[in-house]
N, C-alpha and C. Protein backbone atom coordinates (compact mmCIF):
# COMPACT_ATOMS: atom_id res chain seq x y z
N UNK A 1 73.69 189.21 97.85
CA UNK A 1 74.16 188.39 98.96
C UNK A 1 75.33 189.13 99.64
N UNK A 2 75.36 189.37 100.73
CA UNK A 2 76.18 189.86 101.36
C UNK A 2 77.38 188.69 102.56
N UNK A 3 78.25 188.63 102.88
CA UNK A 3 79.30 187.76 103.73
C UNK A 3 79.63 188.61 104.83
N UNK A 4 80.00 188.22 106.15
CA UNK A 4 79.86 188.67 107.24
C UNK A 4 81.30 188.62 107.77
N UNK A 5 81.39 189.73 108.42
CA UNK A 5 82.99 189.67 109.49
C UNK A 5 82.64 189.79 110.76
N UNK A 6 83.48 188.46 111.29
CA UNK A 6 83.22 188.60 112.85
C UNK A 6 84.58 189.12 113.29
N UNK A 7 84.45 189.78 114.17
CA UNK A 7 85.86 190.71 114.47
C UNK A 7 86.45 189.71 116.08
N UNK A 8 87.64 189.62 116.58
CA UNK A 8 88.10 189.33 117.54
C UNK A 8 87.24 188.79 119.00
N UNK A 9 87.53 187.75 119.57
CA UNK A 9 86.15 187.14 120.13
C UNK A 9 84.44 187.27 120.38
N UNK A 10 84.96 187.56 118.49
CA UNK A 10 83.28 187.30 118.37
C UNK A 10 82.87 186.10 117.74
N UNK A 11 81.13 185.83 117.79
CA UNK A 11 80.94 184.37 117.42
C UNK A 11 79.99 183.71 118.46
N UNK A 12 79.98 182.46 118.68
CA UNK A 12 79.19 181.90 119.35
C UNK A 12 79.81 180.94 119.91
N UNK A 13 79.89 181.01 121.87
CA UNK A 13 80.77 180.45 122.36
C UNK A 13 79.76 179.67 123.28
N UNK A 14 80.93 178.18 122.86
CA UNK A 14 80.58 177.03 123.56
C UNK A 14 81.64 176.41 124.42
N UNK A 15 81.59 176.67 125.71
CA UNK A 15 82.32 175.73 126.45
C UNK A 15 81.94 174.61 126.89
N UNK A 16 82.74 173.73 126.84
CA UNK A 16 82.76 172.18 127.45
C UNK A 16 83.87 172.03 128.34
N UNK A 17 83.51 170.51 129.49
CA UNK A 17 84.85 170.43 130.38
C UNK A 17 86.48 170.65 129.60
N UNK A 18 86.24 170.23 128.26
CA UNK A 18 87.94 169.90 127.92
C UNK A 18 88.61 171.02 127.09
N UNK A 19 87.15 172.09 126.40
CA UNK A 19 87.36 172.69 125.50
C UNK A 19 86.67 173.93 125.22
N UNK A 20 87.03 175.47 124.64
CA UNK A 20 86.55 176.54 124.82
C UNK A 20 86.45 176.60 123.04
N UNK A 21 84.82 176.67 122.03
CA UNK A 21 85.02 176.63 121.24
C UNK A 21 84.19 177.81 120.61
N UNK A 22 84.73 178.81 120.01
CA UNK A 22 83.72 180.15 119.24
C UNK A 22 83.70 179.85 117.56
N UNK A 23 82.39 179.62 117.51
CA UNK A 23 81.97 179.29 116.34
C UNK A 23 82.17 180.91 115.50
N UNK A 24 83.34 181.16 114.69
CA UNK A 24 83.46 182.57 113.76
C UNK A 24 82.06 182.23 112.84
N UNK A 25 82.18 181.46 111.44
CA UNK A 25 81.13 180.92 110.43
C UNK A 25 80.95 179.95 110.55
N UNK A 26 79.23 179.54 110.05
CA UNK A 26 78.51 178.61 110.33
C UNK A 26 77.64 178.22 108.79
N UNK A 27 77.38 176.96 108.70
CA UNK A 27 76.56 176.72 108.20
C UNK A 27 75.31 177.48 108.24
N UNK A 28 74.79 177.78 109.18
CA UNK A 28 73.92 179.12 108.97
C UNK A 28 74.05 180.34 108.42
N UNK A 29 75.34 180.71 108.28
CA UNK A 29 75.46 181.67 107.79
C UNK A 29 75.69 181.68 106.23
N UNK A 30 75.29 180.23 105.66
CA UNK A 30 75.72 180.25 104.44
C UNK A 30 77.02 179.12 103.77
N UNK A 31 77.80 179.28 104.38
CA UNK A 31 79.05 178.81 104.44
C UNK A 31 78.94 177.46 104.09
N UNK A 32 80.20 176.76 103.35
CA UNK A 32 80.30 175.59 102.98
C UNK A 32 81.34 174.76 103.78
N UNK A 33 81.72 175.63 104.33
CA UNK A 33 82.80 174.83 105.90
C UNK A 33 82.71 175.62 106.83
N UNK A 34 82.60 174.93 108.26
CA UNK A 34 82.37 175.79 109.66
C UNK A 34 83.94 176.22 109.80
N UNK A 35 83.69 177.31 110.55
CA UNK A 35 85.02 178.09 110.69
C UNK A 35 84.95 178.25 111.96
N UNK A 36 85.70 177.54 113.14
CA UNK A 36 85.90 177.62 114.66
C UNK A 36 87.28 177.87 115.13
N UNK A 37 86.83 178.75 116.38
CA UNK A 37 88.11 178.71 116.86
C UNK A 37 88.28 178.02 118.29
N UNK A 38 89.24 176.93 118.33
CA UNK A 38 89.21 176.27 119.53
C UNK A 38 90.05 176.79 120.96
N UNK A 39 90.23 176.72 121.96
CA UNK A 39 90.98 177.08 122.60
C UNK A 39 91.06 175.35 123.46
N UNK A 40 92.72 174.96 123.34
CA UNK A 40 93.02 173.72 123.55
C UNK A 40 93.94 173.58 124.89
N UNK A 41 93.26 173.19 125.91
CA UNK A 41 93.90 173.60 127.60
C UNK A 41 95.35 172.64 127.23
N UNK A 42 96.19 172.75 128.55
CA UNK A 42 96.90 171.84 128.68
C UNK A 42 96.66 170.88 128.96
N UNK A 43 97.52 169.84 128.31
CA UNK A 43 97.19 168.13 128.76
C UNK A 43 95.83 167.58 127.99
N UNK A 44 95.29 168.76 126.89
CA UNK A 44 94.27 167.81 126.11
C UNK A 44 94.59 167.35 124.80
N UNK A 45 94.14 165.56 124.55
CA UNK A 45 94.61 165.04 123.53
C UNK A 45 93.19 164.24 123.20
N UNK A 46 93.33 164.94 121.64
CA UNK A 46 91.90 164.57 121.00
C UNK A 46 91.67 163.16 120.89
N UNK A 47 92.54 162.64 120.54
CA UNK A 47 93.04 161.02 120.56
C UNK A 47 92.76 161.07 118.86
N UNK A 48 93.44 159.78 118.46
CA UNK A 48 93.53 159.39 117.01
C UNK A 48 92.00 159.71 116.38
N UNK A 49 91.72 159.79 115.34
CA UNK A 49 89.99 159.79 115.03
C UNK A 49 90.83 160.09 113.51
N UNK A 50 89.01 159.12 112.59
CA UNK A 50 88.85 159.84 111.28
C UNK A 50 87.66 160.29 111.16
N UNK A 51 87.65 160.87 109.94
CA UNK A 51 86.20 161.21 109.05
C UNK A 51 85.74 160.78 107.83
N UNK A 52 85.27 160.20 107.43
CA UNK A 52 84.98 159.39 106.15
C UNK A 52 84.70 160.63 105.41
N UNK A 53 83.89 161.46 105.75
CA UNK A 53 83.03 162.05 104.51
C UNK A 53 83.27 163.82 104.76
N UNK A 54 84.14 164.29 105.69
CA UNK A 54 84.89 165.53 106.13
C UNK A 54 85.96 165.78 105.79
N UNK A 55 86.60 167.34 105.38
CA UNK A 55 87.99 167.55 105.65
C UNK A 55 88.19 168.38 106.38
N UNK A 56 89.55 168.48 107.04
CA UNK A 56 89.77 169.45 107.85
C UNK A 56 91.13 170.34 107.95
N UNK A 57 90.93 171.91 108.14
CA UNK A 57 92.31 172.32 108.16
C UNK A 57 92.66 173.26 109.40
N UNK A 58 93.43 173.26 109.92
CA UNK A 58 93.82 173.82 111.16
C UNK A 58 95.13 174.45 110.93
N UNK A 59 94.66 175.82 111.79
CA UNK A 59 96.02 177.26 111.83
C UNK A 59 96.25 177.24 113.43
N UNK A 60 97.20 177.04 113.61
CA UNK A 60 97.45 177.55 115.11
C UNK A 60 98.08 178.64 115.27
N UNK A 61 97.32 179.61 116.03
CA UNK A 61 97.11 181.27 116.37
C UNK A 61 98.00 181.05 117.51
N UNK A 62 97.98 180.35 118.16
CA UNK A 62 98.84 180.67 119.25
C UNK A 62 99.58 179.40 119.93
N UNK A 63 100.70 179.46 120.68
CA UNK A 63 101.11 178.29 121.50
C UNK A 63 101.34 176.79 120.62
N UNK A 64 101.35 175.90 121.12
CA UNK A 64 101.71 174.29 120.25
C UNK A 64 101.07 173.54 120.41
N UNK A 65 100.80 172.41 119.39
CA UNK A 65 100.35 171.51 119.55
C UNK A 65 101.24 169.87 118.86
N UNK A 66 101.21 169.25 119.26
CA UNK A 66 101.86 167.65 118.32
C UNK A 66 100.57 167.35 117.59
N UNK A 67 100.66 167.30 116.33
CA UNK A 67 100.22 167.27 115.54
C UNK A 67 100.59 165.52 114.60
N UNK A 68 99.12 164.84 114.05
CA UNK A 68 99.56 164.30 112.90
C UNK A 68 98.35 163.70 112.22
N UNK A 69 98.81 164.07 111.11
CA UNK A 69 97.72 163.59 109.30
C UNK A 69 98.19 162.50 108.80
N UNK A 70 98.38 161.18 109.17
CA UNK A 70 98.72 160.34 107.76
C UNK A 70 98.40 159.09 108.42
N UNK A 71 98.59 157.94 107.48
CA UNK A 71 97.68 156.45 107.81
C UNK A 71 99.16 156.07 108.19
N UNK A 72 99.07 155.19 109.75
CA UNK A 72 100.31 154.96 109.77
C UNK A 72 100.63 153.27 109.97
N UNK A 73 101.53 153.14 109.47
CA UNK A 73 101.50 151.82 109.29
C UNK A 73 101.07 150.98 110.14
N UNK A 74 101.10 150.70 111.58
CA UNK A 74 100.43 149.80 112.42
C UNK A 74 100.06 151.01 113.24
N UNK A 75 98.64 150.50 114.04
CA UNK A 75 97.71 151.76 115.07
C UNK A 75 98.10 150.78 115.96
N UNK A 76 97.97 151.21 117.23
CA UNK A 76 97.91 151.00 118.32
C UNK A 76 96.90 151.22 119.15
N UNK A 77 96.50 151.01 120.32
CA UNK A 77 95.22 151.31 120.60
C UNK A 77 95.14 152.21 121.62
N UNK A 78 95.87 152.27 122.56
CA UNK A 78 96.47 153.42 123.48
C UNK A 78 96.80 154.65 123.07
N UNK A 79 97.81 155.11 122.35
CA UNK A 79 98.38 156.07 122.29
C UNK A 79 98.72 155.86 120.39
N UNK A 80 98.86 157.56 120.41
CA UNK A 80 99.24 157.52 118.63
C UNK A 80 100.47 158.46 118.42
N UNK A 81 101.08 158.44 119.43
CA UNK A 81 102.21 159.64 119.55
C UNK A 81 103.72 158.74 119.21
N UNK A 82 103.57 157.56 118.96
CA UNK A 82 104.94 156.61 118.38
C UNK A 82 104.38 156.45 116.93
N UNK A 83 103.32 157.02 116.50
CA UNK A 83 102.77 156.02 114.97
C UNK A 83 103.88 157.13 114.23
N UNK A 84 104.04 156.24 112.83
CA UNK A 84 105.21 156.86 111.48
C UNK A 84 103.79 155.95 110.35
N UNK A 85 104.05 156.50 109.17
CA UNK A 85 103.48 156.45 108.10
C UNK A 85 104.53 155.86 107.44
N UNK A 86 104.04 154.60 106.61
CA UNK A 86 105.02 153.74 105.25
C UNK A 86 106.29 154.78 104.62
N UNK A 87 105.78 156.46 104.82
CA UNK A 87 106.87 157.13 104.08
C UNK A 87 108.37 157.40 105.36
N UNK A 88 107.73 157.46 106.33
CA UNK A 88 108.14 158.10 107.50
C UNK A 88 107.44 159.34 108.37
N UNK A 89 106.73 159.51 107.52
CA UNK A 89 106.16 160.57 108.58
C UNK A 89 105.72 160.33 110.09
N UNK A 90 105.88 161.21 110.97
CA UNK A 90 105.99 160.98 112.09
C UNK A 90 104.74 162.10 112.91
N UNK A 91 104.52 162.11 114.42
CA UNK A 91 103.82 163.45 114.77
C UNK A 91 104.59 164.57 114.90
N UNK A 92 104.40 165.82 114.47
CA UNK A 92 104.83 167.19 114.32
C UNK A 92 104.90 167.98 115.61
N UNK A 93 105.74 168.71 116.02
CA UNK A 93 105.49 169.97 116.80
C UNK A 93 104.99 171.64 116.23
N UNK A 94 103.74 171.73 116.22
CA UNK A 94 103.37 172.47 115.57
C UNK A 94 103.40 173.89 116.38
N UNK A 95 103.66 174.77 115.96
CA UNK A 95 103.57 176.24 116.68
C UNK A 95 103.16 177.20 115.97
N UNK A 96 103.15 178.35 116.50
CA UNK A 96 101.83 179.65 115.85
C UNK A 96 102.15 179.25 114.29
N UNK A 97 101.51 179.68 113.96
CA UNK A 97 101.76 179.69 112.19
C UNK A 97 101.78 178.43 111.44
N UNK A 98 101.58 177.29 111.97
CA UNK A 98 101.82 176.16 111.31
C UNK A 98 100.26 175.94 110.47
N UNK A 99 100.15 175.05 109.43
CA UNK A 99 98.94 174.46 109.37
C UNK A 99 98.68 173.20 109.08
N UNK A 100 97.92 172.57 109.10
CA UNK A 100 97.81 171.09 108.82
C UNK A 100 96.50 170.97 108.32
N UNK A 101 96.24 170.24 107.07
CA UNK A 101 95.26 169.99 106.21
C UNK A 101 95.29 168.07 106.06
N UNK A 102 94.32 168.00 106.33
CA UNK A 102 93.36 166.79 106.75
C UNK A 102 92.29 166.30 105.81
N UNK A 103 92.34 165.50 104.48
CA UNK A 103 91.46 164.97 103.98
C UNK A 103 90.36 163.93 104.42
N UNK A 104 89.89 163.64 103.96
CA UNK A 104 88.73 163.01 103.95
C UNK A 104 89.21 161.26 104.31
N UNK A 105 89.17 160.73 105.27
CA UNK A 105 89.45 159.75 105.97
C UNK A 105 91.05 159.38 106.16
N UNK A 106 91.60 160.52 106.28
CA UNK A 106 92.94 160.59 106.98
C UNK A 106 92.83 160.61 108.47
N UNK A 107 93.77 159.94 109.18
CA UNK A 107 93.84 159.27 110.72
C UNK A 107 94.41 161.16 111.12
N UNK A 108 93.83 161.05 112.17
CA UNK A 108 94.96 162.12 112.94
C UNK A 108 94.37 162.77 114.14
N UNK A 109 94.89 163.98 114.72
CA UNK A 109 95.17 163.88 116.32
C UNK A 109 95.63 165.05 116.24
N UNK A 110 95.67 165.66 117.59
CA UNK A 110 96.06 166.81 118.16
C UNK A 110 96.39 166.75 119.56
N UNK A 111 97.24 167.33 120.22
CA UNK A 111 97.31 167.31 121.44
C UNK A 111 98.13 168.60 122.31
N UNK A 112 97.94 168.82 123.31
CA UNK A 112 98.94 170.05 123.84
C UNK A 112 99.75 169.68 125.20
N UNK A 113 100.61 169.82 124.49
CA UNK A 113 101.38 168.69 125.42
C UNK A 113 102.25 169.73 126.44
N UNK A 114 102.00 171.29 126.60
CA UNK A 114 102.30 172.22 127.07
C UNK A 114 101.66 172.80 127.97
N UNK A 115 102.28 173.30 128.73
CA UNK A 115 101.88 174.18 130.07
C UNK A 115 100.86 175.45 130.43
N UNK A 116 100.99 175.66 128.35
CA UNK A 116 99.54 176.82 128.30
C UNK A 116 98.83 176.25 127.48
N UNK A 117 97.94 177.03 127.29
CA UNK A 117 96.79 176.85 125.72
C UNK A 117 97.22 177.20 124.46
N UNK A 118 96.67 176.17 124.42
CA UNK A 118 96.93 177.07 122.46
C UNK A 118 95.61 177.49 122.14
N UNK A 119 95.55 177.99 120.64
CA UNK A 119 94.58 178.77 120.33
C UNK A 119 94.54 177.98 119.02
N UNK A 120 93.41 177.85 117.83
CA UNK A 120 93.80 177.16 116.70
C UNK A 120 92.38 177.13 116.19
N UNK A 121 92.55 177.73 115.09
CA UNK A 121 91.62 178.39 114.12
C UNK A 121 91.26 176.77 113.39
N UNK A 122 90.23 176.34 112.73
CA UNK A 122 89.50 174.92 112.55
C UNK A 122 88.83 175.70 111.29
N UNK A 123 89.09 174.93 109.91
CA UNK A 123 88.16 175.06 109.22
C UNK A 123 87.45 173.92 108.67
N UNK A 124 86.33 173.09 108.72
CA UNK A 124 85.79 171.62 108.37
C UNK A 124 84.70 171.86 107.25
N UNK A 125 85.13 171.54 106.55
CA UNK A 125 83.96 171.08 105.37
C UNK A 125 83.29 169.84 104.95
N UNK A 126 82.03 169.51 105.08
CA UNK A 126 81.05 170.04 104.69
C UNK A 126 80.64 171.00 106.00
N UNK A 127 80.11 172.29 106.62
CA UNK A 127 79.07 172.62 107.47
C UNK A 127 78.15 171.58 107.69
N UNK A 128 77.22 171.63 108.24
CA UNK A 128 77.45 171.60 109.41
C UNK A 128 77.69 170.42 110.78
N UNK A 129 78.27 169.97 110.38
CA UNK A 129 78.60 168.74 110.76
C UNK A 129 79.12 168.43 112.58
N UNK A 130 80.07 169.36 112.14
CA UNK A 130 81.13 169.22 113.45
C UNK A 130 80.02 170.74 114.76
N UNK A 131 79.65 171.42 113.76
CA UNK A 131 78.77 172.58 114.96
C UNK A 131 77.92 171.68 115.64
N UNK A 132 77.09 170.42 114.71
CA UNK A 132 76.07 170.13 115.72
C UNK A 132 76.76 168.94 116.52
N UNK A 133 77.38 168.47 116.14
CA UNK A 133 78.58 167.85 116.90
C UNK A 133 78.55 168.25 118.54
N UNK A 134 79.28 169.45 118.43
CA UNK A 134 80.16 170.05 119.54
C UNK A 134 78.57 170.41 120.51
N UNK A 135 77.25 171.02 119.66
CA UNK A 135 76.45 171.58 120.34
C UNK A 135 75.41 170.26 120.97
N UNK A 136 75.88 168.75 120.89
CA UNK A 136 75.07 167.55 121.04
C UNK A 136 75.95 167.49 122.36
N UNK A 137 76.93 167.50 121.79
CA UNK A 137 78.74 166.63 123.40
C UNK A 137 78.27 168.21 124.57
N UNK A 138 77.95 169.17 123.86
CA UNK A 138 78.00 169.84 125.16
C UNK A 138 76.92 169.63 125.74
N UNK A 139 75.85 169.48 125.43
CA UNK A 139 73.99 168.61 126.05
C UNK A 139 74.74 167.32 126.80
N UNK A 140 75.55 166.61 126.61
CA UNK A 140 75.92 165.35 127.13
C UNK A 140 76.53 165.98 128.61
N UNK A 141 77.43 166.91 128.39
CA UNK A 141 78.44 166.65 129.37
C UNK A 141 77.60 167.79 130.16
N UNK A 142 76.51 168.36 130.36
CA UNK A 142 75.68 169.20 130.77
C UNK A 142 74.18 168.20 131.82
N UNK A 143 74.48 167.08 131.42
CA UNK A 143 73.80 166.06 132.00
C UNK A 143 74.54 165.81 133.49
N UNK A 144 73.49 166.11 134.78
CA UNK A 144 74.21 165.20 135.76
C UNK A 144 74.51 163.91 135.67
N UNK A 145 75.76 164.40 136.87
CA UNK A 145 76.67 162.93 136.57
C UNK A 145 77.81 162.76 135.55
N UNK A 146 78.72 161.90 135.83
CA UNK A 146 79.69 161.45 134.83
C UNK A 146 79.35 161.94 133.62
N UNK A 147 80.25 161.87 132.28
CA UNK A 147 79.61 161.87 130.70
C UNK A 147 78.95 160.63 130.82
N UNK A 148 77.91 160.34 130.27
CA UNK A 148 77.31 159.15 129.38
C UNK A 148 78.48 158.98 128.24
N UNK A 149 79.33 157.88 128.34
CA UNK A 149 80.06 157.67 127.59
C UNK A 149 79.61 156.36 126.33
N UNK A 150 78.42 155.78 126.41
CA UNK A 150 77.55 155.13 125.57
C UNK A 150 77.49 156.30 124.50
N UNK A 151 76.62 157.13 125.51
CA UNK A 151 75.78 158.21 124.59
C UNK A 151 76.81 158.99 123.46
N UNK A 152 77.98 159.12 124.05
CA UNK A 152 79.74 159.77 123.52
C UNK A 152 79.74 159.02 121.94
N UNK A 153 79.48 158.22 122.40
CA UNK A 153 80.22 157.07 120.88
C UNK A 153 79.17 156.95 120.12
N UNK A 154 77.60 156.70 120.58
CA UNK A 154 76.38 156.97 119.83
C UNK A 154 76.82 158.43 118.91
N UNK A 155 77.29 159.52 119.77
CA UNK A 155 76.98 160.72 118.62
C UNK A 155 78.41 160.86 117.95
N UNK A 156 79.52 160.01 118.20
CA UNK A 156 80.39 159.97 117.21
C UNK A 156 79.96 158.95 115.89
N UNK A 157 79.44 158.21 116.36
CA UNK A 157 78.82 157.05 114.89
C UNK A 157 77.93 158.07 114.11
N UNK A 158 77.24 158.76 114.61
CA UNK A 158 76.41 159.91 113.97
C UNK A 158 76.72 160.66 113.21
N UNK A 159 78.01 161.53 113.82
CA UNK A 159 78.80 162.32 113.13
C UNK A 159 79.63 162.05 112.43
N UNK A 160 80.22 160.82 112.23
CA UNK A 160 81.00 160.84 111.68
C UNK A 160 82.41 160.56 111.99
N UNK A 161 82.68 160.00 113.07
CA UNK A 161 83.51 160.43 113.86
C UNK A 161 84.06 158.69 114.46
N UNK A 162 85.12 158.30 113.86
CA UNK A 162 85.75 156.98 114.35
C UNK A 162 87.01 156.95 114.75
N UNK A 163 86.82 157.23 116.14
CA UNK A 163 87.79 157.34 117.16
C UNK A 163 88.61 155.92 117.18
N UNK A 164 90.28 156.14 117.13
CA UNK A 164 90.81 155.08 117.28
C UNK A 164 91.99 154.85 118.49
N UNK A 165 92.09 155.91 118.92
CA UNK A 165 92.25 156.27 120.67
C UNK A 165 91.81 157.01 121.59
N UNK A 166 92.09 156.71 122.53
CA UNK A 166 91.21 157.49 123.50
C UNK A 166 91.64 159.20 123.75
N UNK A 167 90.76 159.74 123.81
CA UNK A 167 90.77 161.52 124.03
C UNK A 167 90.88 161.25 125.58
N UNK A 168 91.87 161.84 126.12
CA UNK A 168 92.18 162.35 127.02
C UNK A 168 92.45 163.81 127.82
N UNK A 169 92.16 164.29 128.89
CA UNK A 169 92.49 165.70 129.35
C UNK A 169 93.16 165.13 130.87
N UNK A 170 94.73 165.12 130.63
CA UNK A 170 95.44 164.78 131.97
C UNK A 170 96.07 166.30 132.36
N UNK A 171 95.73 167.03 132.89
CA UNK A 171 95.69 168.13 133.58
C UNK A 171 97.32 168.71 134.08
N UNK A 172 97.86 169.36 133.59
CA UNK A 172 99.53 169.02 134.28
C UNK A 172 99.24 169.48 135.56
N UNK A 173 100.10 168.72 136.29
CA UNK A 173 100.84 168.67 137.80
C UNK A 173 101.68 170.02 138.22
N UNK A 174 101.37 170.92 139.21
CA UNK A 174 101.99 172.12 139.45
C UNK A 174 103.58 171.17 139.91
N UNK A 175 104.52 172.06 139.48
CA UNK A 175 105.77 171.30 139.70
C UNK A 175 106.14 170.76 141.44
N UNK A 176 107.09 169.96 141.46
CA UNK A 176 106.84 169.17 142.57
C UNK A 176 105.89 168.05 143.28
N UNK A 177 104.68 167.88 142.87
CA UNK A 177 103.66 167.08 142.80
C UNK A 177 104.12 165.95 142.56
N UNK A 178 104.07 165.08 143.04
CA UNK A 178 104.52 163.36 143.62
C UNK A 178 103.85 162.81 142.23
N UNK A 179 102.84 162.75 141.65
CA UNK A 179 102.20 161.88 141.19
C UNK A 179 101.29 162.59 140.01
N UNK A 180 101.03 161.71 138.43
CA UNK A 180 99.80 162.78 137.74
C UNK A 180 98.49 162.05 137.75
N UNK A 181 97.76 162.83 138.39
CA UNK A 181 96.33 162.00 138.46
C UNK A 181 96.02 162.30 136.38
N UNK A 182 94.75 161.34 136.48
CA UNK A 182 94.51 161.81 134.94
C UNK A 182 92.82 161.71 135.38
N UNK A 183 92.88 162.68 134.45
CA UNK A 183 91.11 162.83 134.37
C UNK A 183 90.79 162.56 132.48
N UNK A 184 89.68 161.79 132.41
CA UNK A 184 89.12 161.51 130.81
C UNK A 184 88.28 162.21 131.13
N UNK A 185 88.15 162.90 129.93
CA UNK A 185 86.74 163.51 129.49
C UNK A 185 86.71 163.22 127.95
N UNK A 186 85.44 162.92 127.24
CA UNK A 186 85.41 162.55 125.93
C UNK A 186 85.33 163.71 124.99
């Protein structure tokens, strides 16, 4: 049996409106967790979500993200960027080098709340879960017209995937700009 190196943007790249994602290892290739690398624009926030039967760990290669892993004492339904956990834990400012490890029906979120991209290496176990995931949402949002946002939540019940705020991509405002429009994409 031989194991494979993919060298510097290599892999298998999937873009979507909110998100630039190169699959490094795959469940096809063997592997017992997909290994992706995301590229996370400004102004995108995954919104709260768990996984019952997934874990997940994330390196950020480049730039920041607010970050948070833990059950927090009251959810809210809007926003998860005030939640604290019974201990105190709070959301993180995460930058290059940080990591965050994500068990198996732990609440949590990501967001870039910055003016560039970040970059952030994804490792999820079991395979293949989250690849056919990403390769279903991009068939959706590849559909004329709006997302089917029925169809959105159909393939999160599928996957695995119980969103407890809303994912947002509010686009920052070049400075001076009166007003921030927001655009959703799921």
């Amino acid at each position: 049996m031989n194991g494979i190196v993919v060298g510097p943007g290599g892999g298998r790249k999937l873009i979507t409106p909110a998100q630039e994602i190169t699959f490094k290892v795959t469940g096809a290739d063997g592997s017992g967790a997909s290994v992706f690398e995301v590229v996370v624009p400004p102004g995108f926030d995954v919104g709260a979500h768990k996984h019952h039967h997934s874990q997940e760990l994330f390196f950020v290669v480049e730039g920041e993200l607010e970050i948070f892993a833990f059950e927090p004492e009251h959810y809210t339904e809007a926003d998860w960027t005030d939640w604290k956990s019974a201990a105190g834990d709070r959301p993180v400012r995460a930058t290059a080098g940080s990591v965050a490890f994500v068990p198996q029906g732990c609440p949590h979120a990501f967001a870039n709340r910055t003016a560039e991209p970040a970059r952030v290496l994804f490792a999820v176990s079991p395979s293949p879960q989250h690849e056919l995931y990403f390769d279903r949402l991009a068939e959706i949002f590849a559909a004329p017209g709006p997302p089917d946002a029925e169809a959105i939540e159909r393939l999160r019940e599928e996957y695995d995937i119980t969103q407890l705020t809303p994912l947002r991509h509010e686009r920052p405002q070049p400075a001076g700009a009166g007003h921030r429009a927001e655009e959703r994409t799921q």
